[in-house]
Protein backbone atom coordinates (compact mmCIF):
# COMPACT_ATOMS: atom_id res chain seq x y z
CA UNK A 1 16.40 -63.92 113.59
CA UNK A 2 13.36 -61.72 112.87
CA UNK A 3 14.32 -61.99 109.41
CA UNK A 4 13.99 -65.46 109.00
CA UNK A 5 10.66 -66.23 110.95
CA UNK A 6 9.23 -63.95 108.85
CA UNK A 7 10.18 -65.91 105.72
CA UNK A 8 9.61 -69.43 107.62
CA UNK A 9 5.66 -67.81 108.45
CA UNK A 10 5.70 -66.93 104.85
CA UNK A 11 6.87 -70.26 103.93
CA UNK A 12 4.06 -71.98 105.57
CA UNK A 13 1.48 -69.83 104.35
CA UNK A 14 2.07 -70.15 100.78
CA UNK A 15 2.13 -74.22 101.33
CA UNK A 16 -1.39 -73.48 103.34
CA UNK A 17 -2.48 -71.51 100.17
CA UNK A 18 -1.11 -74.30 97.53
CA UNK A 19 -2.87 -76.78 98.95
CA UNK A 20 -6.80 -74.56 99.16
CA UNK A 21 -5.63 -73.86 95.73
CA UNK A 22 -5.07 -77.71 94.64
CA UNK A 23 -8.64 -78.77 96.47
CA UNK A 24 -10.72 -75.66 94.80
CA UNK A 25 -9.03 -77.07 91.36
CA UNK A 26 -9.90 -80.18 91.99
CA UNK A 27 -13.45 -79.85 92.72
CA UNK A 28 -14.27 -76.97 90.69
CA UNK A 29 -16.57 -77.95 87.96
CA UNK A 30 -17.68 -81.40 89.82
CA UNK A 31 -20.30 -83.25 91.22
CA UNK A 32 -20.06 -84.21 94.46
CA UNK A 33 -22.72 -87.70 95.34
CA UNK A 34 -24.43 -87.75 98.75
CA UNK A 35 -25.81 -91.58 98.81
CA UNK A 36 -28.39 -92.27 100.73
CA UNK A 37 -29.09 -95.29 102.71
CA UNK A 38 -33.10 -95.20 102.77
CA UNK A 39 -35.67 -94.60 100.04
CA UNK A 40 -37.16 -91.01 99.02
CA UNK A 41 -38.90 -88.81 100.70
CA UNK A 42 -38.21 -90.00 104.56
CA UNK A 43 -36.24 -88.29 107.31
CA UNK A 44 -33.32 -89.08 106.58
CA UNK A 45 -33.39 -88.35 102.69
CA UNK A 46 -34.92 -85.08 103.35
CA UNK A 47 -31.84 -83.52 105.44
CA UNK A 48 -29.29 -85.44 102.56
CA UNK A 49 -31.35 -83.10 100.24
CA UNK A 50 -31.00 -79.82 101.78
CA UNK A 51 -27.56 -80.84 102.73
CA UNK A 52 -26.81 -81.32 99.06
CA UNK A 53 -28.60 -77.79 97.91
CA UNK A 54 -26.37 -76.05 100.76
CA UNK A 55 -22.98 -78.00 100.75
CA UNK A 56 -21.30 -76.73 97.71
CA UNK A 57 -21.13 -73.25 98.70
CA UNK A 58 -19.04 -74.19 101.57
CA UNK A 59 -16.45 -76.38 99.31
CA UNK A 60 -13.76 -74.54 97.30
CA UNK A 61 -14.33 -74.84 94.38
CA UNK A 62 -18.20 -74.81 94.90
CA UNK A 63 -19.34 -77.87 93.27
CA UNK A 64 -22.82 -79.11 92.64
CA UNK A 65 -24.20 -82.24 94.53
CA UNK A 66 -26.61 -84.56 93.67
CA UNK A 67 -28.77 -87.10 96.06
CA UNK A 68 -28.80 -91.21 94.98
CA UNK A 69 -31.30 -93.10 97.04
CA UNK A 70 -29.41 -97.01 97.90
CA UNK A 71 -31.89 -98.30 100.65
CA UNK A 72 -31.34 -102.03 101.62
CA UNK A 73 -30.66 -103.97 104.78
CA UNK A 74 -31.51 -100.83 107.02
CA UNK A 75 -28.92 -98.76 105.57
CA UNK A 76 -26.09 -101.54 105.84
CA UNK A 77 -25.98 -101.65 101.53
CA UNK A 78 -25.22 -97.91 101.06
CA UNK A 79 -22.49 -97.72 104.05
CA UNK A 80 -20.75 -101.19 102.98
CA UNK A 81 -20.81 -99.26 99.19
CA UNK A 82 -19.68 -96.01 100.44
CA UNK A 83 -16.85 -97.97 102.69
CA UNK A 84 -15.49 -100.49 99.57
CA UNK A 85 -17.23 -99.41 96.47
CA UNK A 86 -17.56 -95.13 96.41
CA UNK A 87 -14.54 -93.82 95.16
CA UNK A 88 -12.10 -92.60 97.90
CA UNK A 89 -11.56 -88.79 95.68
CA UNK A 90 -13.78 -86.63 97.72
CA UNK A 91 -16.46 -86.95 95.68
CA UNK A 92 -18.62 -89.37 97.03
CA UNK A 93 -20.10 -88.53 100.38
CA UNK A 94 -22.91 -90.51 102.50
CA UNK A 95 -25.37 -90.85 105.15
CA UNK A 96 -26.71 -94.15 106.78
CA UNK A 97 -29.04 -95.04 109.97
CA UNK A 98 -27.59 -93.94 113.26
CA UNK A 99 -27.38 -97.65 114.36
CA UNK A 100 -24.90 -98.57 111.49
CA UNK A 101 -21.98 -97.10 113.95
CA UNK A 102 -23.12 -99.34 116.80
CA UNK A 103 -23.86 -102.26 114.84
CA UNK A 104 -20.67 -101.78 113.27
CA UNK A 105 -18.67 -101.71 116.38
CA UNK A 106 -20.31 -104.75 117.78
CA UNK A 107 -19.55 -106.87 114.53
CA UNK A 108 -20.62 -110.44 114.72
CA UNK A 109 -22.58 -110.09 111.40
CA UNK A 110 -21.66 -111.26 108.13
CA UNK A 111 -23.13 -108.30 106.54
CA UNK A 112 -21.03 -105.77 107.86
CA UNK A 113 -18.02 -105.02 105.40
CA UNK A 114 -17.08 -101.65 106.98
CA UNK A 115 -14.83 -100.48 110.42
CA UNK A 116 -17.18 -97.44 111.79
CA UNK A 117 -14.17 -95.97 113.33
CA UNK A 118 -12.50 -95.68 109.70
CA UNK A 119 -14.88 -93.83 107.86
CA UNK A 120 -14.02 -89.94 106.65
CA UNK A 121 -16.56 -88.79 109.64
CA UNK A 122 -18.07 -85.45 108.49
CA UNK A 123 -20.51 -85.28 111.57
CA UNK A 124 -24.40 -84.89 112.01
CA UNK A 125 -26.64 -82.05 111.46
CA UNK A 126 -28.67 -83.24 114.58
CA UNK A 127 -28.10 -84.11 117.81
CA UNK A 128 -31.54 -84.69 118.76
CA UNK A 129 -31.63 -82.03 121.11
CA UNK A 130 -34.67 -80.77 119.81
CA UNK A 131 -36.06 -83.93 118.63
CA UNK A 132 -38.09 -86.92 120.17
CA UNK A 133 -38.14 -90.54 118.46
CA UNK A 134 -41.83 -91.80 119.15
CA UNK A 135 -43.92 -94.98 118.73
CA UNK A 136 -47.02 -93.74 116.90
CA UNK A 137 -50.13 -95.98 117.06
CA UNK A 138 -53.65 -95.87 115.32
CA UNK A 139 -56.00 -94.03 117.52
CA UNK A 140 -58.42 -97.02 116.62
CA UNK A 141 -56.17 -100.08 117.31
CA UNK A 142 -56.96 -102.60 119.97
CA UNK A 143 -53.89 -100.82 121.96
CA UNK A 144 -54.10 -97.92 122.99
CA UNK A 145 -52.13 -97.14 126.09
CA UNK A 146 -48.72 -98.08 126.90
CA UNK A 147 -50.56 -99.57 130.16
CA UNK A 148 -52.94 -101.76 127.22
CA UNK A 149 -49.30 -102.61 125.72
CA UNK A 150 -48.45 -104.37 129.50
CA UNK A 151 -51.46 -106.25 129.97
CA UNK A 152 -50.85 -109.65 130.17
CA UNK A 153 -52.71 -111.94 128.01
CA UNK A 154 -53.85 -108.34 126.13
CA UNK A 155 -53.62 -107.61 122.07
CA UNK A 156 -50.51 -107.59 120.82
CA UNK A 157 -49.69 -103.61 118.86
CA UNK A 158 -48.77 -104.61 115.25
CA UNK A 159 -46.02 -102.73 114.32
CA UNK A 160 -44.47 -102.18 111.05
CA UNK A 161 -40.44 -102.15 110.93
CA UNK A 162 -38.03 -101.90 107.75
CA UNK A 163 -34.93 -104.39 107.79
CA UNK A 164 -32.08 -106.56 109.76
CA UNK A 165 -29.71 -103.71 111.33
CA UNK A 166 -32.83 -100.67 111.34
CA UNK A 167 -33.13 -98.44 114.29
CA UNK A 168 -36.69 -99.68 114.00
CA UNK A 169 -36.41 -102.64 114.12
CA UNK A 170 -33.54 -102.61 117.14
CA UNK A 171 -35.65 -100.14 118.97
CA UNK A 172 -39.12 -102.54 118.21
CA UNK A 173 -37.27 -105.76 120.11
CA UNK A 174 -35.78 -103.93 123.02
CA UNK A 175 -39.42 -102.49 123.75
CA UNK A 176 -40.90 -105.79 123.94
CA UNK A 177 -38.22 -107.27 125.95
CA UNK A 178 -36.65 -104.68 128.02
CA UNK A 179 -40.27 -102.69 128.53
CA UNK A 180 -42.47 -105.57 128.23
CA UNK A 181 -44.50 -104.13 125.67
CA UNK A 182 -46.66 -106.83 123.90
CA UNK A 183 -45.34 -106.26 120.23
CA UNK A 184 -46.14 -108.20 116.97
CA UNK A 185 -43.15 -106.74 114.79
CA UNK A 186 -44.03 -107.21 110.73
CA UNK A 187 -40.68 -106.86 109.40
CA UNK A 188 -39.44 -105.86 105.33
CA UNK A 189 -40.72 -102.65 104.62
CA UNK A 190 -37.86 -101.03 102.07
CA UNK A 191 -37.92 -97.81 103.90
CA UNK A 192 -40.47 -95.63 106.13
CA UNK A 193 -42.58 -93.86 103.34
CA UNK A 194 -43.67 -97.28 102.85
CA UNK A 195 -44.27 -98.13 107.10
CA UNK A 196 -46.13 -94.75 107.33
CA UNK A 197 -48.61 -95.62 103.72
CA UNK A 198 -48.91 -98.90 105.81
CA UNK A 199 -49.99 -97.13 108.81
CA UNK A 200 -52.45 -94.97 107.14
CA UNK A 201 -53.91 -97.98 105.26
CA UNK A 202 -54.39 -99.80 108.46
CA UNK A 203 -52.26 -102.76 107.13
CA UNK A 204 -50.30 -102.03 110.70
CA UNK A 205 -51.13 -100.41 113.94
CA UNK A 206 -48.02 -98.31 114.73
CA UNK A 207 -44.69 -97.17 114.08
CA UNK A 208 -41.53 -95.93 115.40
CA UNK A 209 -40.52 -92.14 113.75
CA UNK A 210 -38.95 -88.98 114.82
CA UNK A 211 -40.54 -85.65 115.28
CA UNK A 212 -38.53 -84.13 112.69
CA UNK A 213 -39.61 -86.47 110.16
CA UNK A 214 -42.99 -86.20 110.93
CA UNK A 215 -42.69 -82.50 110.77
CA UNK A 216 -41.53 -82.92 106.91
CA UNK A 217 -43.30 -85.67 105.94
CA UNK A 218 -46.21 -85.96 107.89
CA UNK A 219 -46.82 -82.70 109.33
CA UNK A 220 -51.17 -83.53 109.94
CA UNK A 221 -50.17 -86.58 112.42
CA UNK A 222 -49.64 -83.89 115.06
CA UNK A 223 -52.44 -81.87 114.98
CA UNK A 224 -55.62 -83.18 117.26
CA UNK A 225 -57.95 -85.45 116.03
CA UNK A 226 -55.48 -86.97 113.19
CA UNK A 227 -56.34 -90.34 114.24
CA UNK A 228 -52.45 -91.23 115.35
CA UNK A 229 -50.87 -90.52 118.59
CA UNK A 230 -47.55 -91.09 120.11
CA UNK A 231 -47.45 -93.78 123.01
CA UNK A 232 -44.19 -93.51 124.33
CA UNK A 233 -41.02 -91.28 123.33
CA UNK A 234 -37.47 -92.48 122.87
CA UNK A 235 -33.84 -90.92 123.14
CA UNK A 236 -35.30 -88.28 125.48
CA UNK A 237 -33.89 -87.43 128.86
CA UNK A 238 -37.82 -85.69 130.04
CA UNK A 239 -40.77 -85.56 127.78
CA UNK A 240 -40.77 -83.52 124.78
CA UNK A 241 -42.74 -80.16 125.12
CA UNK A 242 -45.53 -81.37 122.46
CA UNK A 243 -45.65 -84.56 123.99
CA UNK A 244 -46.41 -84.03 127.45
CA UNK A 245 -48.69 -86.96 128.28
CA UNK A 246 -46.09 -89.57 126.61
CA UNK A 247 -44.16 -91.26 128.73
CA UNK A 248 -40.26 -91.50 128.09
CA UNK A 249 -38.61 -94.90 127.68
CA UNK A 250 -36.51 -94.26 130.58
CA UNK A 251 -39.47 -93.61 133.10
CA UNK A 252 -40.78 -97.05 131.78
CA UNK A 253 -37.96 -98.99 132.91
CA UNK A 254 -38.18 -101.10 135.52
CA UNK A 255 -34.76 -102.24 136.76
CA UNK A 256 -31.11 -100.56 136.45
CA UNK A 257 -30.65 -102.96 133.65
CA UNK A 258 -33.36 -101.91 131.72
CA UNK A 259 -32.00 -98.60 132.30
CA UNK A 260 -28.71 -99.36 130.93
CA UNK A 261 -29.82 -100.82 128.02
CA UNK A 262 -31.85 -97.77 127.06
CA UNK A 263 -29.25 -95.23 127.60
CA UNK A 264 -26.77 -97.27 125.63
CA UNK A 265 -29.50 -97.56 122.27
CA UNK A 266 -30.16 -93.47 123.10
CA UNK A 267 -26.34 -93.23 122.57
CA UNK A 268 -26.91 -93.69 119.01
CA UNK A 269 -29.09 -90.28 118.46
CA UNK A 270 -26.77 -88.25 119.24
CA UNK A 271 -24.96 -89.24 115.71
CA UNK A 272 -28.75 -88.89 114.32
CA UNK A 273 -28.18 -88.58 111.20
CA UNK A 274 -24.46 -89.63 110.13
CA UNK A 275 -22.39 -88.43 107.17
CA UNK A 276 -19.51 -89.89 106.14
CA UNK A 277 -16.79 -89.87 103.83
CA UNK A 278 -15.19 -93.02 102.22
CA UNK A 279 -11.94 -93.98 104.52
CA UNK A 280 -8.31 -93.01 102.95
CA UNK A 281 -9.21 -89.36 101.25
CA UNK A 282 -6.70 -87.41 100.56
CA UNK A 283 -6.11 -85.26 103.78
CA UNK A 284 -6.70 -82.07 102.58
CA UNK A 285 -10.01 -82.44 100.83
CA UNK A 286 -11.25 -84.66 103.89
CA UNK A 287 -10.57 -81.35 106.04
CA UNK A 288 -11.93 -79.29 103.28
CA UNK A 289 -15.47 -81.59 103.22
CA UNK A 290 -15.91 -81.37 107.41
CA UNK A 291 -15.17 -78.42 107.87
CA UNK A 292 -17.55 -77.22 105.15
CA UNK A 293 -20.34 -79.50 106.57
CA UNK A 294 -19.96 -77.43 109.97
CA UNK A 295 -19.54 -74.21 108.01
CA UNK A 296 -22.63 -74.83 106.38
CA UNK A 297 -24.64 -75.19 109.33
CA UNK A 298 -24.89 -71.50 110.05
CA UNK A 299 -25.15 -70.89 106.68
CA UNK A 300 -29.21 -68.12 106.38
CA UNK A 301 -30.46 -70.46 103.74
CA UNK A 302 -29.63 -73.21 105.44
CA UNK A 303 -31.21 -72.60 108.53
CA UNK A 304 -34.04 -70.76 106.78
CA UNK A 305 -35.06 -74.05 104.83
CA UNK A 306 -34.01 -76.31 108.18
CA UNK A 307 -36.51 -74.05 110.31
CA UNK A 308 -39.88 -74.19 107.83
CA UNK A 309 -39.56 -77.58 107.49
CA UNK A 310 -38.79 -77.59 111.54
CA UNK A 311 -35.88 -80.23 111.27
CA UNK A 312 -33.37 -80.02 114.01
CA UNK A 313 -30.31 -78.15 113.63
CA UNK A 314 -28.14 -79.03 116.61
CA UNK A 315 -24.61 -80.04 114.72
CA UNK A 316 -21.50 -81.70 115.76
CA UNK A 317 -18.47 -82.08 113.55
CA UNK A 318 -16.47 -84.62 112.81
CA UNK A 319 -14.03 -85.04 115.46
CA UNK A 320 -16.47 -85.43 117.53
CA UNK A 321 -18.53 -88.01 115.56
CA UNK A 322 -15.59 -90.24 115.67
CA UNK A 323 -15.02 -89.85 119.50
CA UNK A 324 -18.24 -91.17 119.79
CA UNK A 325 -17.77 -94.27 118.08
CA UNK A 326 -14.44 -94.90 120.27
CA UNK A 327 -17.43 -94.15 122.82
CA UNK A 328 -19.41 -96.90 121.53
CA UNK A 329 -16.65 -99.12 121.70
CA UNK A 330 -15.78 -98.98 125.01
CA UNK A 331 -19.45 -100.70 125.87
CA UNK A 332 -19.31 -103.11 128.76
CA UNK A 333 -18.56 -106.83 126.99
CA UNK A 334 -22.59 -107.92 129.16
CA UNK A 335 -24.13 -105.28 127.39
CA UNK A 336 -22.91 -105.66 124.08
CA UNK A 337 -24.28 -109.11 124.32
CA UNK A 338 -27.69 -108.44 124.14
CA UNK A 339 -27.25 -105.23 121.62
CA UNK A 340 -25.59 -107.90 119.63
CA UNK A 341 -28.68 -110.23 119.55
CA UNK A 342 -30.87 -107.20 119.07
CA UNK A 343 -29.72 -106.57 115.80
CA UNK A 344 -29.55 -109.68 115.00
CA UNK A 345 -33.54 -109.93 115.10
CA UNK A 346 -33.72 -110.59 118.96
């Protein structure tokens, strides 16, 4: 009896060992793709980068991995390519806007070519735990207080947004009509490099972005006297330690509705910033890609890059990342109504 659970164990084992052996064959030698849904140099393309310069080691096989920008249609382009298009190998990988899941769920848009719950989910590096998504606003436009933002008959705060589907431009719509924030949205901007040159050029008066993107791209917008400050923060429980005087979305609300709607669009953060897989790899290289995404996030050089450039590390894998999208889906029918005309331009 002993004899032969020893040799069934062993049996087992060497299958186990076949198949690390068939995925380190497979992708030694090769490039692995990371495509990214927004244009260079924004939030979200800076953690695909160091995700790409880490990721490898983690893989067996250790392959190389290379970033290719797709922005369009607030990320919908590169995760309707990544869903049909990318080839389903293991060797194309992805990252879109955290609102692609939602929007994805809620269908009822022509653009969407892609079941969220499908995708190969590898997780997100953030959680927003550490982070704060704020509406930043020219210290010399006619608005300058969320209370200036209320007043009827007031300016309206010109804001610049990117496209159809964007957190953004989502986030933009539900502060004018669930806040009553008096917002003049200026929609098309290809991705946020070009909001935040817009900003500084005074073409606009504000924008929505996180913390940790400001920290990497914009690192002089926090320090006093920059001539931008944040007005309100988003996806935030109590006010951010840096942002003391800013109130949260949530104290801003004014009914349990309001309320609702907030803490269902917050939902989204916590898959900050998605990466995927193409649905229908082959089982053992999917496991081999999320569990070297997780691997990799306690990785020194990982964490040593993540921390000087003081982008949240607060991971969850990708088990979880799908629960959360059966989450998502289980949204009361009422509230999916207006979500659904949100981001469909409100």
């Amino acid at each position: 009896m002993l004899k032969r659970c020893v040799l069934a164990i062993a049996a087992i084992l060497s299958v186990v060992t076949a198949r690390a052996d068939d995925v380190a064959d497979f992708y030694k030698g090769k490039q692995i793709t990371v495509i990214m849904g927004y244009g260079a140099g924004g939030g979200y393309d800076v953690y695909a980068r160091v995700i790409a310069r880490h990721i490898g080691k983690y893989i067996p096989g250790n392959p190389t991995a290379i970033v290719q920008n797709m922005p369009g249609a607030g990320s919908m382009v590169a995760a309707n390519y990544i869903y049909n298009v990318a080839p389903k190998n293991g060797l194309v990988i992805g990252s879109f806007g955290r609102d692609i899941p939602l929007v994805g769920v809620m269908g009822g848009n022509a653009a969407i070519q892609f079941d969220p719950a499908k995708f190969t989910w590898l997780g997100s590096p953030s959680t927003y735990a550490n982070d704060a998504y704020l509406l930043w606003a020219r210290d010399d436009a006619p608005v300058k207080t969320v209370a200036d933002a209320r007043k009827p008959g007031g300016p309206p705060l010109v804001i610049g947004v990117s496209g159809e589907g964007s957190t953004d431009v989502g986030l933009a719509i539900m502060l004018r009509d669930v806040l009553g924030l008096n917002l003049k949205l200026i929609p098309g901007y290809p991705d946020g490099s070009a909001i935040s040159l817009a900003l500084e050029r005074r073409e606009v008066d504000a924008r929505l972005l996180g913390l940790s993107s400001i920290y990497t791209s914009h690192p002089g917008w926090i320090k006093p006297n920059s001539g931008i400050h944040p007005l309100l923060q988003f996806a935030r429980k109590t006010r951010h330690p840096v942002f003391p005087d800013a109130p949260t979305a949530r104290e801003l609300a004014q009914n349990d509705r309001a309320r609702q709607l907030i803490e269902l669009a917050e939902l989204s953060f916590i898959l900050s910033r998605p990466f995927v897989g193409p649905p229908g790899l082959p089982a053992d290289r999917a496991k081999a890609l999320q569990k070297a995404f997780m691997d990799m996030q306690k990785d020194p050089d990982y964490l040593a890059e993540t921390s000087k450039a003081q982008m949240d590390v607060s991971p969850i894998g990708g088990e979880e990342a799908a629960e959360l999208v059966q989450r998502l889906a289980r949204t009361p029918p009422e509230l999916f109504d207006y979500m659904r005309k949100l981001h469909a331009g409100g």
